[in-house]
Protein backbone atom coordinates (compact mmCIF):
# COMPACT_ATOMS: atom_id res chain seq x y z
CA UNK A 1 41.66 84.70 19.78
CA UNK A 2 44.47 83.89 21.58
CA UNK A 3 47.64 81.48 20.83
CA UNK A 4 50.09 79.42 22.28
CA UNK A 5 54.30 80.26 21.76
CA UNK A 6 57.47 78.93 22.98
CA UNK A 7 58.84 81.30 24.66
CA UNK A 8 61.66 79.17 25.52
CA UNK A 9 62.62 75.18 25.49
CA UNK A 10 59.68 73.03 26.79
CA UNK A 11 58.01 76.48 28.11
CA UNK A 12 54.90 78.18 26.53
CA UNK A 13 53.33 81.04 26.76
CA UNK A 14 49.74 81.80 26.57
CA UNK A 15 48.46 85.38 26.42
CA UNK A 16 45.09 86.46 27.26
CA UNK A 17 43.41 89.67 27.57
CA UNK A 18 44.08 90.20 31.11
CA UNK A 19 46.51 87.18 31.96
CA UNK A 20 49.25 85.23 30.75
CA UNK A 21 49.13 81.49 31.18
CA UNK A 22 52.18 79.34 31.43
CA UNK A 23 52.22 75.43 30.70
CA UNK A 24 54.55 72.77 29.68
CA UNK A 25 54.40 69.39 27.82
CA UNK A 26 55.12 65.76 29.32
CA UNK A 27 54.45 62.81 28.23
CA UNK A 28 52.18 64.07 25.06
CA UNK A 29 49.95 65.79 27.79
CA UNK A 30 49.99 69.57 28.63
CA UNK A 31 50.54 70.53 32.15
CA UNK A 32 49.72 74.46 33.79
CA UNK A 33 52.43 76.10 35.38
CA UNK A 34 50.04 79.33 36.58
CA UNK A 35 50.25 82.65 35.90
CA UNK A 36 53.45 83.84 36.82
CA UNK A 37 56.70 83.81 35.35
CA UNK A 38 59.30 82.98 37.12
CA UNK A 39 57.25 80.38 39.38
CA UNK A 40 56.59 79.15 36.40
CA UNK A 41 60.22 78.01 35.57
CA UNK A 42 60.69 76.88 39.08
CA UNK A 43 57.79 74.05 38.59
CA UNK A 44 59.12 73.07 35.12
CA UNK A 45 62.41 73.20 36.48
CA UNK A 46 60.93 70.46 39.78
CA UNK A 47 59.22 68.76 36.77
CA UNK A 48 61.60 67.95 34.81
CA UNK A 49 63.32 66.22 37.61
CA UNK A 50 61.10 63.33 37.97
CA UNK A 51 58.87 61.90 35.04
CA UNK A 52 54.96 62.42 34.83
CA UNK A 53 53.54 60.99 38.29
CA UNK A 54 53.12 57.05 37.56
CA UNK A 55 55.15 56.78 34.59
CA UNK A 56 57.26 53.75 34.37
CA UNK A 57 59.72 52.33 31.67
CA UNK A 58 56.98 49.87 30.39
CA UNK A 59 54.36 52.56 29.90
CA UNK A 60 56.97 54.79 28.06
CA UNK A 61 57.56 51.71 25.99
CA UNK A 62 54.48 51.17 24.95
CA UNK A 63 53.46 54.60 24.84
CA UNK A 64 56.38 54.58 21.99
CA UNK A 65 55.36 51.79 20.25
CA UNK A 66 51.75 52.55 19.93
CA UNK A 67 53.29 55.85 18.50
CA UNK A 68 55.29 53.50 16.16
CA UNK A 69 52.41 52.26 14.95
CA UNK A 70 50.19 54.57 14.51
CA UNK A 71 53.09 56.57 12.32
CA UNK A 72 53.40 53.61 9.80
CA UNK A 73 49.58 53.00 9.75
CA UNK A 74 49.47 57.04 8.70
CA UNK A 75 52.40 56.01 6.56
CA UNK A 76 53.88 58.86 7.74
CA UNK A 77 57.90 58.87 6.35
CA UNK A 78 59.66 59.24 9.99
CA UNK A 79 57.93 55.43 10.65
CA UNK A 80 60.22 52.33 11.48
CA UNK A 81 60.10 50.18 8.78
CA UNK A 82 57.45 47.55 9.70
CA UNK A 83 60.04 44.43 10.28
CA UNK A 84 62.12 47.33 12.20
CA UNK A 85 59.13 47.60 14.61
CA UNK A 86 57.74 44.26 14.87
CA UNK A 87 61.55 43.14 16.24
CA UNK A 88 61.98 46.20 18.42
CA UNK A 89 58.10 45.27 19.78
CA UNK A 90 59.73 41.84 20.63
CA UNK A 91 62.82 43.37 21.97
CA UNK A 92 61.41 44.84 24.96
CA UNK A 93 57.99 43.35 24.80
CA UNK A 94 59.74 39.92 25.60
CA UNK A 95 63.45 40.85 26.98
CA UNK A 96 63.47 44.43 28.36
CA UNK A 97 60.31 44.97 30.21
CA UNK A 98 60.75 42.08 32.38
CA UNK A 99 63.70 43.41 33.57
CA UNK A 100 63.22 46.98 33.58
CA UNK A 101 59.90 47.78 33.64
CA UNK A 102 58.99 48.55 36.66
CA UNK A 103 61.63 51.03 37.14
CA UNK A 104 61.09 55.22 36.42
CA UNK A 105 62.64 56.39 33.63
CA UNK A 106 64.70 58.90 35.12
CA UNK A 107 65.55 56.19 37.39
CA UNK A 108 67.60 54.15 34.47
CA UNK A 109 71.30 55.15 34.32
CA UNK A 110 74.28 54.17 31.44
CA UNK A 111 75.32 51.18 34.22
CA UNK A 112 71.49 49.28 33.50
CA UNK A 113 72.35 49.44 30.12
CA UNK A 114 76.20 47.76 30.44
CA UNK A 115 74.79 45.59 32.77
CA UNK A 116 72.17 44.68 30.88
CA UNK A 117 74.47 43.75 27.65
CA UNK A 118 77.43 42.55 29.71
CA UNK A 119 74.82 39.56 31.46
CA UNK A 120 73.46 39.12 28.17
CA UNK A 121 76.37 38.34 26.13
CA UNK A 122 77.64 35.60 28.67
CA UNK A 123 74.32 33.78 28.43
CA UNK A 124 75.59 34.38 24.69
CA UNK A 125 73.26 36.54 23.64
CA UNK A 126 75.62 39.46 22.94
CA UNK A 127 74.33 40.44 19.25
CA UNK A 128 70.92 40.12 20.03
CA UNK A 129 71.23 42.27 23.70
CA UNK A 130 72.34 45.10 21.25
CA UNK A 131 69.10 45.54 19.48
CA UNK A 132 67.47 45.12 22.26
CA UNK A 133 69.44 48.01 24.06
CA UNK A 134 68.94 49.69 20.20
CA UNK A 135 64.88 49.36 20.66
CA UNK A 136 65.04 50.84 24.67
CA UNK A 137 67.25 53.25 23.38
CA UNK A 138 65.00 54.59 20.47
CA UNK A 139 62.24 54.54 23.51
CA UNK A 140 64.63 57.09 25.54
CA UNK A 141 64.54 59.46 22.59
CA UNK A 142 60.54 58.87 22.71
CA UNK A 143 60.85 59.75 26.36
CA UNK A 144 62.97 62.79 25.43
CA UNK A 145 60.42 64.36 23.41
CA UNK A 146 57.38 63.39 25.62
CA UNK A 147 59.54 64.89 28.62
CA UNK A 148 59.73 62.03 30.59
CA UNK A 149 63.76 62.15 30.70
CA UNK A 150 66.32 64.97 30.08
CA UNK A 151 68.70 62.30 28.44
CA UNK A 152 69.05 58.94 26.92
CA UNK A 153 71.19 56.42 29.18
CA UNK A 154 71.65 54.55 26.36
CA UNK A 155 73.21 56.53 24.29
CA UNK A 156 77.40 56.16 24.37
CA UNK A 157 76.85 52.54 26.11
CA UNK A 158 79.63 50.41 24.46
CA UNK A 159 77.70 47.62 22.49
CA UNK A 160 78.99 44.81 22.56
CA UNK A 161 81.63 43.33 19.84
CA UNK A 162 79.64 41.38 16.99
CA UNK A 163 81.34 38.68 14.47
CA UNK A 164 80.02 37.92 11.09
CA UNK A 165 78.81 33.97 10.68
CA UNK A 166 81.58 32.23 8.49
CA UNK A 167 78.89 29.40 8.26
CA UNK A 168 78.40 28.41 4.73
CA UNK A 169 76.05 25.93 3.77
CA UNK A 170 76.51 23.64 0.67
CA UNK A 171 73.98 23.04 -2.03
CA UNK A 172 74.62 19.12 -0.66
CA UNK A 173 73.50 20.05 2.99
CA UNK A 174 70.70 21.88 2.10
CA UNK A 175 69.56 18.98 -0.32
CA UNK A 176 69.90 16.65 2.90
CA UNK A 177 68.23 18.80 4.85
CA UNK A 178 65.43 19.30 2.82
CA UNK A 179 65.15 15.09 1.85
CA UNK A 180 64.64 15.45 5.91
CA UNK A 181 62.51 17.23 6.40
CA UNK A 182 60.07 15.76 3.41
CA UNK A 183 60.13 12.57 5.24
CA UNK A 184 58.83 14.21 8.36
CA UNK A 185 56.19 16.41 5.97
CA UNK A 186 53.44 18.87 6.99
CA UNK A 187 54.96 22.27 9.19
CA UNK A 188 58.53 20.80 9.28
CA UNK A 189 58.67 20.46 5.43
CA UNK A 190 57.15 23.91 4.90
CA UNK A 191 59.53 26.07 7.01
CA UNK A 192 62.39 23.94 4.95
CA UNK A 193 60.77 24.72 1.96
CA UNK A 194 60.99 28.24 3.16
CA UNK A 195 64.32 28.47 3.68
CA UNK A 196 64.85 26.60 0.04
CA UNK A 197 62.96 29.61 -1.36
CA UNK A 198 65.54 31.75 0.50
CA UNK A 199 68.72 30.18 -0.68
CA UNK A 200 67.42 30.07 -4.17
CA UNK A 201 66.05 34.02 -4.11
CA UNK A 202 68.34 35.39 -1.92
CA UNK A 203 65.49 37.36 -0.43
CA UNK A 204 65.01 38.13 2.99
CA UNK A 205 62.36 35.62 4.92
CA UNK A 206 60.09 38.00 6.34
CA UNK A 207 59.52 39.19 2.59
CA UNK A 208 58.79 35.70 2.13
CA UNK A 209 57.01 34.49 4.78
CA UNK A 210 53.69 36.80 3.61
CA UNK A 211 54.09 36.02 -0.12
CA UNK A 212 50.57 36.67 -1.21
CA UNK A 213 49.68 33.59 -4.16
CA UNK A 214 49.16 37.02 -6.55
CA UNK A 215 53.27 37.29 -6.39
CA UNK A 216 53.72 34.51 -8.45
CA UNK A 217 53.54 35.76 -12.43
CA UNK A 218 53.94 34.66 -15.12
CA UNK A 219 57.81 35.69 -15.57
CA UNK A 220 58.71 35.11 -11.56
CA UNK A 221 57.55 35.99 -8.57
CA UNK A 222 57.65 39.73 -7.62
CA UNK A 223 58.99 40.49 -3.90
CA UNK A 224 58.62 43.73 -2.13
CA UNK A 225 61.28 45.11 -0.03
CA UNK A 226 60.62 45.07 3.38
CA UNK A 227 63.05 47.57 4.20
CA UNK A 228 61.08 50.15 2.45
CA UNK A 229 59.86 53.26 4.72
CA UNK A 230 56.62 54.38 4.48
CA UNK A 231 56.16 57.52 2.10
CA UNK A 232 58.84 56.14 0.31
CA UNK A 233 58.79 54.55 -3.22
CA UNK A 234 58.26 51.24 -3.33
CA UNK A 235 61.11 48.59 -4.77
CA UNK A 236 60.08 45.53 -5.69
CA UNK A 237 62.02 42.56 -6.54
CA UNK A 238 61.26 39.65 -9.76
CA UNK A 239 62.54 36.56 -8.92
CA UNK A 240 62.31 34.65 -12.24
CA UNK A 241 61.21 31.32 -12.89
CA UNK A 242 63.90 28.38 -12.39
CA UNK A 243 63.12 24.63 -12.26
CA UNK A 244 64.50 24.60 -8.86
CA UNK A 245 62.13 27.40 -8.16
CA UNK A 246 58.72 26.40 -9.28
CA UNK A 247 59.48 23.16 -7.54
CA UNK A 248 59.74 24.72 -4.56
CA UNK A 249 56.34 26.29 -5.12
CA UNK A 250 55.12 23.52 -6.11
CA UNK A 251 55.91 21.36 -3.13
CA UNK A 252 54.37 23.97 -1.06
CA UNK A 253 50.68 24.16 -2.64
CA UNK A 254 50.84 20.20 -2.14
CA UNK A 255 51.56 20.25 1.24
CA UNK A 256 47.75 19.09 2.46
CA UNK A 257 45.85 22.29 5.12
CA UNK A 258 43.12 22.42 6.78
CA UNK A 259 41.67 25.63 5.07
CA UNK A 260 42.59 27.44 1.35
CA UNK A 261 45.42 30.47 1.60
CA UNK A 262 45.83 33.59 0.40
CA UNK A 263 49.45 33.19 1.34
CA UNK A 264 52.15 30.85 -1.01
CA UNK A 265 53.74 29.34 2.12
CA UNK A 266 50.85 29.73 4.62
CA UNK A 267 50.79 27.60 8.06
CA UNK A 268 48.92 24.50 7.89
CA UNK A 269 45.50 26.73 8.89
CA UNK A 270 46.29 28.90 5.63
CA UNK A 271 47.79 31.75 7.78
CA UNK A 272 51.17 33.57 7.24
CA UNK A 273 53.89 32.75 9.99
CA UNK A 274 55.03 34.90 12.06
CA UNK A 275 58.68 35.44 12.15
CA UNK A 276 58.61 33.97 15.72
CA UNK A 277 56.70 31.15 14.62
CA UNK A 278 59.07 30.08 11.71
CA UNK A 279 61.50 30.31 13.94
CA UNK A 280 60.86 28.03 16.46
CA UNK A 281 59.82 25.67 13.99
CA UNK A 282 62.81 25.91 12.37
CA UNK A 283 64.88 25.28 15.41
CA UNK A 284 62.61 22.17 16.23
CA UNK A 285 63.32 20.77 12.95
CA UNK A 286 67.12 21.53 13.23
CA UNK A 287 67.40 19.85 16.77
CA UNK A 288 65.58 16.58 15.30
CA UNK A 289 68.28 16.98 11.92
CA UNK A 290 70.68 17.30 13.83
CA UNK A 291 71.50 15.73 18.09
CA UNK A 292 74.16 17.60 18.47
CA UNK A 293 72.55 20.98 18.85
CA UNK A 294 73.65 24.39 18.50
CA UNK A 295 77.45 23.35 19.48
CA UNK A 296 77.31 20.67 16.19
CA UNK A 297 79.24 21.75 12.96
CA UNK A 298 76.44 20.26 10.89
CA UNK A 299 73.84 22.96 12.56
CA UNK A 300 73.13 25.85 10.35
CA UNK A 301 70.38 28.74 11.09
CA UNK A 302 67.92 30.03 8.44
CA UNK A 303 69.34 33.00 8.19
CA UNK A 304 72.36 31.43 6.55
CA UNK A 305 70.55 30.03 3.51
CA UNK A 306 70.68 34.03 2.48
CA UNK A 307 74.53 33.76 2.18
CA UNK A 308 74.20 30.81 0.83
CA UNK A 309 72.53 32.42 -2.16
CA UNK A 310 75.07 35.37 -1.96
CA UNK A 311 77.87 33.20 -2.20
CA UNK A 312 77.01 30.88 -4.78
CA UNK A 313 76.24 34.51 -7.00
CA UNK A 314 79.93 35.71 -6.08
CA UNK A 315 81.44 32.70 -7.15
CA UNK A 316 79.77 32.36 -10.14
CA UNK A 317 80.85 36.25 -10.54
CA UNK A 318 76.94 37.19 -11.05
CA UNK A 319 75.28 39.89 -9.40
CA UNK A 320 73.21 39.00 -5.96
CA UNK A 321 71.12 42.45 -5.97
CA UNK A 322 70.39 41.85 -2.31
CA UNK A 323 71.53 44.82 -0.75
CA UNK A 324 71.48 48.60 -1.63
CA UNK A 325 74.88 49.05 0.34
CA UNK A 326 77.00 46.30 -1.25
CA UNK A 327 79.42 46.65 1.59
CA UNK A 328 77.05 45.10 4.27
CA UNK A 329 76.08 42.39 1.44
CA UNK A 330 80.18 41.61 1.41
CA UNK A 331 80.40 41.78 5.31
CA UNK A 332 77.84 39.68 6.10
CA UNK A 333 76.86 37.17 3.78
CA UNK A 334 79.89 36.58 1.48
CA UNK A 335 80.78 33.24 2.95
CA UNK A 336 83.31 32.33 0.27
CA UNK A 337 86.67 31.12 1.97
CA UNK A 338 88.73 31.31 -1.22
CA UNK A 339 88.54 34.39 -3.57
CA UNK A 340 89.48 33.96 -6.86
CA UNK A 341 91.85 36.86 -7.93
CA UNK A 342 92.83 37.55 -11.51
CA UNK A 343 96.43 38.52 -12.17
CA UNK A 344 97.56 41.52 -13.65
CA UNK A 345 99.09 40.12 -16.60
């Protein structure tokens, strides 16, 4: 019985009874490199030097991806967390591959990259071109191992300069907003009800938007972290009971769909939105709130509601428990604009 061995970085070594076999690995496939030695390193060393005959950005993509998946379905620990890989999916799914698809791997330098984030953030798109550059680059380290490339262009791009929101939203423009989007009912109350639930539970929306209608107990409704890993622990959240809250709920169920849910804020067919989904929703409702658009002070994203929540807790000097590293919880969602201080004496 005979078995294969590294003999030396991306070269192995299989020994027979009268031969020795030589072969390589690219792009998850083995490839023979003969019989001899030192021919043997010249072809891995040609290899090497172009990717895998047909291989193109897109089907490295993907090919990572469907790794991606497959890892978290095996919940095996070195997974993306599953909102980690559903944005990167949309990152070059919708942005990237367009643009870059077509091209070899080996073929992509650092200047696509600065490029790429330099047209981006003048179309003012600058945070969101870094995750996408984040999700190609996590590709290039697929490619790395596969074969396909030697390096990651990516890697030691400048990203480009990101500004926390300063937006704070008031308990009286949420309460507008909401009497708002009543009036116009059905999908446009829902996703406001939505972000109610956010501003009042601090939790994230995409642990909200799947809320299955066993969550709600008897003492609050328990949230799972959708930051967890797979393999590790689970953490759960319990969101207890508040007027405000069970309203909220309660508003929710009455909103009148075509089919029963599984889901406490399902879509008006009793599915759960997609992140996507809510989104443009959201940004339907917002534009109808509000004429002014984006450039309006009176416009406020989702996402905001979440320091809204964070906030309010810090000024009322309670405890948000939103974020494991209370540093990013400061940084990003402590909207406050005056901070109490306490003298010394």
């Amino acid at each position: 019985m005979t078995a294969t061995t590294t003999i030396e970085p991306g070269l192995f070594a299989r020994v027979g009874k009268r031969t020795t076999s030589y072969s390589t690995r690219l792009a998850g496939e083995y490839v023979a490199l003969g019989n001899d030695l030192d021919a043997a390193r010249r072809k891995l060393a040609a290899l090497l030097e172009l990717p895998p005959t047909g291989e193109t950005v897109e089907t490295m993509c993907k090919a990572y991806l469907a790794e991606q998946w497959g890892l978290l379905r095996a919940r095996d620990p070195v997974a993306l967390a599953e909102g980690t890989l559903i944005d990167y999916e949309v990152c070059l799914l919708k942005r990237v591959l367009p643009v870059f698809g077509s091209m070899r791997p080996q073929d992509f330098e650092p200047m696509h990259a600065a490029q790429y984030l330099d047209k981006r953030r003048k179309a003012g798109n600058g945070p969101r071109a870094n995750r996408e550059m984040a999700a190609l680059s996590s590709a290039f380290n697929y490619g790395m191992r596969c074969g396909s490339v030697r390096a990651n262009p990516c890697r030691g791009v400048r990203r480009n300069k990101e500004r926390p929101r300063t937006r704070r939203v008031s308990v009286a423009e949420l309460n507008a907003f909401l009497a708002f989007a009543k009036a116009k009912g059905g999908s446009a109350y829902l996703v406001a009800l939505i972000g109610a639930a956010t501003a009042l539970s601090g939790r994230r929306r995409g642990e909200l938007l799947r809320l299955p209608r066993t969550a709600a107990t008897a003492e609050g409704i328990l949230v799972a972290d959708c930051k967890t890993k797979a393999g590790e622990a689970g953490r759960h959240y319990l969101v207890e009971w508040s007027p405000t809250l069970r309203q909220v709920f309660t508003e929710s169920a009455a909103i009148k769909r075509r089919v029963s849910s599984i889901f406490l804020f399902p879509t008006l067919d009793g599915q759960a939105y997609t992140d996507s989904g809510f989104k443009c929703l959201w940004n339907k409702l917002m534009h109808a709130y509000v004429p002014g658009g984006t450039a309006s002070e009176d416009w406020f994203r989702a996402h905001d509601l979440r320091a809204l929540y964070v906030s309010e807790m810090l000024e009322q000097e309670r405890n948000p428990n939103t974020h494991k590293n209370e540093q990013t919880m400061r940084t990003v969602y402590d909207r406050r604009r005056i901070i109490k201080v306490t003298p010394l004496a």
